[in-house]
C-alpha atoms as a PDB file:
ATOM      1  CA  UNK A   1       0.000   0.000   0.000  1.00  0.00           C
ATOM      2  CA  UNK A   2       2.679   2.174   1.018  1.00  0.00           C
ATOM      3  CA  UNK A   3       4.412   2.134  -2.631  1.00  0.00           C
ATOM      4  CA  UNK A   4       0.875   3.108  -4.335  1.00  0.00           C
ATOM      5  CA  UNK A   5       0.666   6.331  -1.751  1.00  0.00           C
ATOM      6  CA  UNK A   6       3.768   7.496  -3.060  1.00  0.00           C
ATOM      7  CA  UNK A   7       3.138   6.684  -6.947  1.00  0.00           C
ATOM      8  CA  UNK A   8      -0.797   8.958  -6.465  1.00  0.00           C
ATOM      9  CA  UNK A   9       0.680  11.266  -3.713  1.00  0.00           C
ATOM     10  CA  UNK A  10      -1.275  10.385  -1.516  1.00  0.00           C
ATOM     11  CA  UNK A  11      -0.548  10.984   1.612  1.00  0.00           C
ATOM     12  CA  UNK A  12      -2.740   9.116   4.380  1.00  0.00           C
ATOM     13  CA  UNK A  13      -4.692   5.954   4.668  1.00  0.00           C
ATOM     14  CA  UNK A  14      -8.225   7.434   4.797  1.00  0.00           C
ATOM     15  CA  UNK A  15      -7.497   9.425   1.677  1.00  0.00           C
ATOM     16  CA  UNK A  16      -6.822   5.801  -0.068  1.00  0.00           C
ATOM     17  CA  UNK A  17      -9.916   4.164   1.619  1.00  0.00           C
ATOM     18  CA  UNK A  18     -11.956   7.198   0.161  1.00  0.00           C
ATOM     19  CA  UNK A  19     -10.493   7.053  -3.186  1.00  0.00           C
ATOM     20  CA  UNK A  20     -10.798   3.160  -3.344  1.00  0.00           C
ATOM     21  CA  UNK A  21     -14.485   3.552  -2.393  1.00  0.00           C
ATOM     22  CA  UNK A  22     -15.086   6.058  -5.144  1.00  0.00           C
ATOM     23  CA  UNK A  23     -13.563   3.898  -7.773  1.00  0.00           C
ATOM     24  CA  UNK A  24     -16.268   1.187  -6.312  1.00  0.00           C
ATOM     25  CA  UNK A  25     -19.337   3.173  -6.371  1.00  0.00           C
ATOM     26  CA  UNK A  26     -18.214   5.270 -10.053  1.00  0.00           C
ATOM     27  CA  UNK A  27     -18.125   1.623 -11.563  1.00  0.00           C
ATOM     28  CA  UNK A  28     -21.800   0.329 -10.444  1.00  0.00           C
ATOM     29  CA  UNK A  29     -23.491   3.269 -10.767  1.00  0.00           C
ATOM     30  CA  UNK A  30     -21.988   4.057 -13.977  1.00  0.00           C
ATOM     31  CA  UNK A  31     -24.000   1.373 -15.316  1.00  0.00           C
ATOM     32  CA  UNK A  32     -27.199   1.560 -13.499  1.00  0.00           C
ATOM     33  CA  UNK A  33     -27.250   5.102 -14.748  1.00  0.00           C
ATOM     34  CA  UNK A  34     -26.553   4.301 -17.898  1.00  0.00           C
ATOM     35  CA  UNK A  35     -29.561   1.674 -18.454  1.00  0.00           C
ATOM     36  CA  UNK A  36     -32.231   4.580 -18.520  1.00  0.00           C
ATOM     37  CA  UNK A  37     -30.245   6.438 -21.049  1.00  0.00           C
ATOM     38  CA  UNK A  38     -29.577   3.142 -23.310  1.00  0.00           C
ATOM     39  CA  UNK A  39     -32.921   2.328 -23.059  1.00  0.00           C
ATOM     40  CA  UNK A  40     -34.175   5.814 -24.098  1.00  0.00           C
ATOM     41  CA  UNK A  41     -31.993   5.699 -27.390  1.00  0.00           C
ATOM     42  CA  UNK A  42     -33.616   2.351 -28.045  1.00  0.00           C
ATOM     43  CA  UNK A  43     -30.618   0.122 -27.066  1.00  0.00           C
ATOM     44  CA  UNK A  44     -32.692  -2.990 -25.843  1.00  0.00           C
ATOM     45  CA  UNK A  45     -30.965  -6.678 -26.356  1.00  0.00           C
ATOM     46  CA  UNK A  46     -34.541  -7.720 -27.936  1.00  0.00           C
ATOM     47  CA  UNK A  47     -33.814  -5.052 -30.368  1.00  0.00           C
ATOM     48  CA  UNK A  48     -30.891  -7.070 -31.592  1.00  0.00           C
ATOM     49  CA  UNK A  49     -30.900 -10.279 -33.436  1.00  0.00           C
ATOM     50  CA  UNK A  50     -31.377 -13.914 -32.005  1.00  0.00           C
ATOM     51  CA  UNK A  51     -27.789 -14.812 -33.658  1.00  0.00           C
ATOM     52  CA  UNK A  52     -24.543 -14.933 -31.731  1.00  0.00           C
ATOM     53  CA  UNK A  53     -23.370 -11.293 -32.920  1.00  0.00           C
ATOM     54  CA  UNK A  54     -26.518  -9.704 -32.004  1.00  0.00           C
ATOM     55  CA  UNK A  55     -25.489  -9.855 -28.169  1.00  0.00           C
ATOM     56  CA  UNK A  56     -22.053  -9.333 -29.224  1.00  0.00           C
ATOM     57  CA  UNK A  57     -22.732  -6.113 -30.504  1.00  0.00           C
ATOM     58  CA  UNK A  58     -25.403  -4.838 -28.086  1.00  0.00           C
ATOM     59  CA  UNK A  59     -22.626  -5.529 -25.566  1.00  0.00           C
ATOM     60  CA  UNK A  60     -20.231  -3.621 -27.511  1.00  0.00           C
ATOM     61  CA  UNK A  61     -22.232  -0.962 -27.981  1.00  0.00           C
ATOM     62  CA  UNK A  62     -23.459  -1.156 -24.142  1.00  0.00           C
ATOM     63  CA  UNK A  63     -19.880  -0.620 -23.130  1.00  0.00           C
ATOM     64  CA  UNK A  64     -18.592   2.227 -24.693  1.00  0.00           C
ATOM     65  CA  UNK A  65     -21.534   3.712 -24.243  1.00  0.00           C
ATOM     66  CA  UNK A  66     -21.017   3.515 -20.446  1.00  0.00           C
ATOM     67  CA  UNK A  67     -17.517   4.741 -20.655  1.00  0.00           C
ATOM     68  CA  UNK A  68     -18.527   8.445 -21.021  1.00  0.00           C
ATOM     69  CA  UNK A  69     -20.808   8.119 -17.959  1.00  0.00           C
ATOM     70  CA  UNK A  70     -17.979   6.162 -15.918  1.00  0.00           C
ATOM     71  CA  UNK A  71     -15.448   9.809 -16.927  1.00  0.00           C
ATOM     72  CA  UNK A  72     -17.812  12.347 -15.704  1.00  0.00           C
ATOM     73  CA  UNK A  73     -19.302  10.460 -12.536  1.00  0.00           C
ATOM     74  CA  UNK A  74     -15.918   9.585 -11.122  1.00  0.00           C
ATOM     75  CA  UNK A  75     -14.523  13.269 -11.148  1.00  0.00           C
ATOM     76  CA  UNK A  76     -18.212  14.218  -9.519  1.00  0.00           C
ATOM     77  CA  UNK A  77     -17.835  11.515  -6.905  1.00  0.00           C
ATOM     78  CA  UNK A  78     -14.209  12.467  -6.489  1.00  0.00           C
ATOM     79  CA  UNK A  79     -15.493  16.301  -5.731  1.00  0.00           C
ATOM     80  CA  UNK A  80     -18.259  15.203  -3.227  1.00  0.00           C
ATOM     81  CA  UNK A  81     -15.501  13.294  -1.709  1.00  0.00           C
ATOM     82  CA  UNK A  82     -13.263  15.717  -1.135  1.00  0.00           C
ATOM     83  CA  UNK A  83     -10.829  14.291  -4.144  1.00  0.00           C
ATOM     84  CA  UNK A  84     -11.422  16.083  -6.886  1.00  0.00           C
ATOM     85  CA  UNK A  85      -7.756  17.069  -7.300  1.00  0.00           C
ATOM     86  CA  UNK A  86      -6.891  13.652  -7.709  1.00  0.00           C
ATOM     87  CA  UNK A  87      -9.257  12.688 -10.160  1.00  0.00           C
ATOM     88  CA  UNK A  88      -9.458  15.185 -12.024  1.00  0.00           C
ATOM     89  CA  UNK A  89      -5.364  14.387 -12.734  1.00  0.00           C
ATOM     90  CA  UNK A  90      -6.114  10.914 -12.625  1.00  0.00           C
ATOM     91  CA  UNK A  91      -9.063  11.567 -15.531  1.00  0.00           C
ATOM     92  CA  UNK A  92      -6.592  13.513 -17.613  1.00  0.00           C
ATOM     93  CA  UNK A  93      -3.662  11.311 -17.411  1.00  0.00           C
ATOM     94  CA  UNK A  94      -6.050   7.916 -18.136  1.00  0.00           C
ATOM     95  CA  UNK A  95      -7.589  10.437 -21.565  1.00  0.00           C
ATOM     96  CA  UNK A  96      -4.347  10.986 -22.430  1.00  0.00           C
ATOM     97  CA  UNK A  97      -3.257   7.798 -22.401  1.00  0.00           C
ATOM     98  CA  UNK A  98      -5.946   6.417 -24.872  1.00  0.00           C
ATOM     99  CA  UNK A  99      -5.511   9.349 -26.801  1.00  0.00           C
ATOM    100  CA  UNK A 100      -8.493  11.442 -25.864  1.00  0.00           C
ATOM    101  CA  UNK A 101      -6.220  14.329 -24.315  1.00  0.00           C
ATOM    102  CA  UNK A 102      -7.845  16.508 -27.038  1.00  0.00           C
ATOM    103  CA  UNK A 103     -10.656  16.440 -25.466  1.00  0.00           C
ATOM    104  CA  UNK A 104      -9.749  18.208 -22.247  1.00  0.00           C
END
């Protein structure tokens, strides 16, 4: 635990129980907020064929959708937390990575 303090400067336990809790609760609600919205658009599994690529694809589909949700909830759960310095870095570093800096 100690080494990942140092590499996200953090600099006390409760800080990394807070942000490890925040990580949790961005992840499931990331996707049950994201079922209204996929079902508004239409984006029901009955809506896609019986054959094997049908639920390939509405998976596919399901899970970039939820990506944009999962970005914006976990810098608004890191600022009612109390970490929104740290994931708001942590949000443009991951961007960058997969090459969505521009967007920032």
């Amino acid at each position: 635990m100690q080494r990942l303090k140092e590499r996200w400067g953090i600099s006390s336990n409760f800080q990394l129980i807070i942000i490890f809790f925040v990580f949790a609760i961005t992840g499931s609600s990331s996707v049950y907020v994201a079922k209204p919205f996929l079902n508004l658009i239409g984006l029901q599994q009955s809506n896609f064929p019986d054959a094997w690529w049908g639920s390939t694809l509405y998976w596919i589909l399901r899970i970039l959708l939820i990506f944009p949700f999962y970005q914006v909830l976990l810098v608004i759960y890191g600022w009612l937390f109390g970490q929104f310095n740290f994931f708001w870095a942590f949000e443009k570093k991951m961007l960058k990575r997969i090459g969505l800096g521009f967007l920032l």
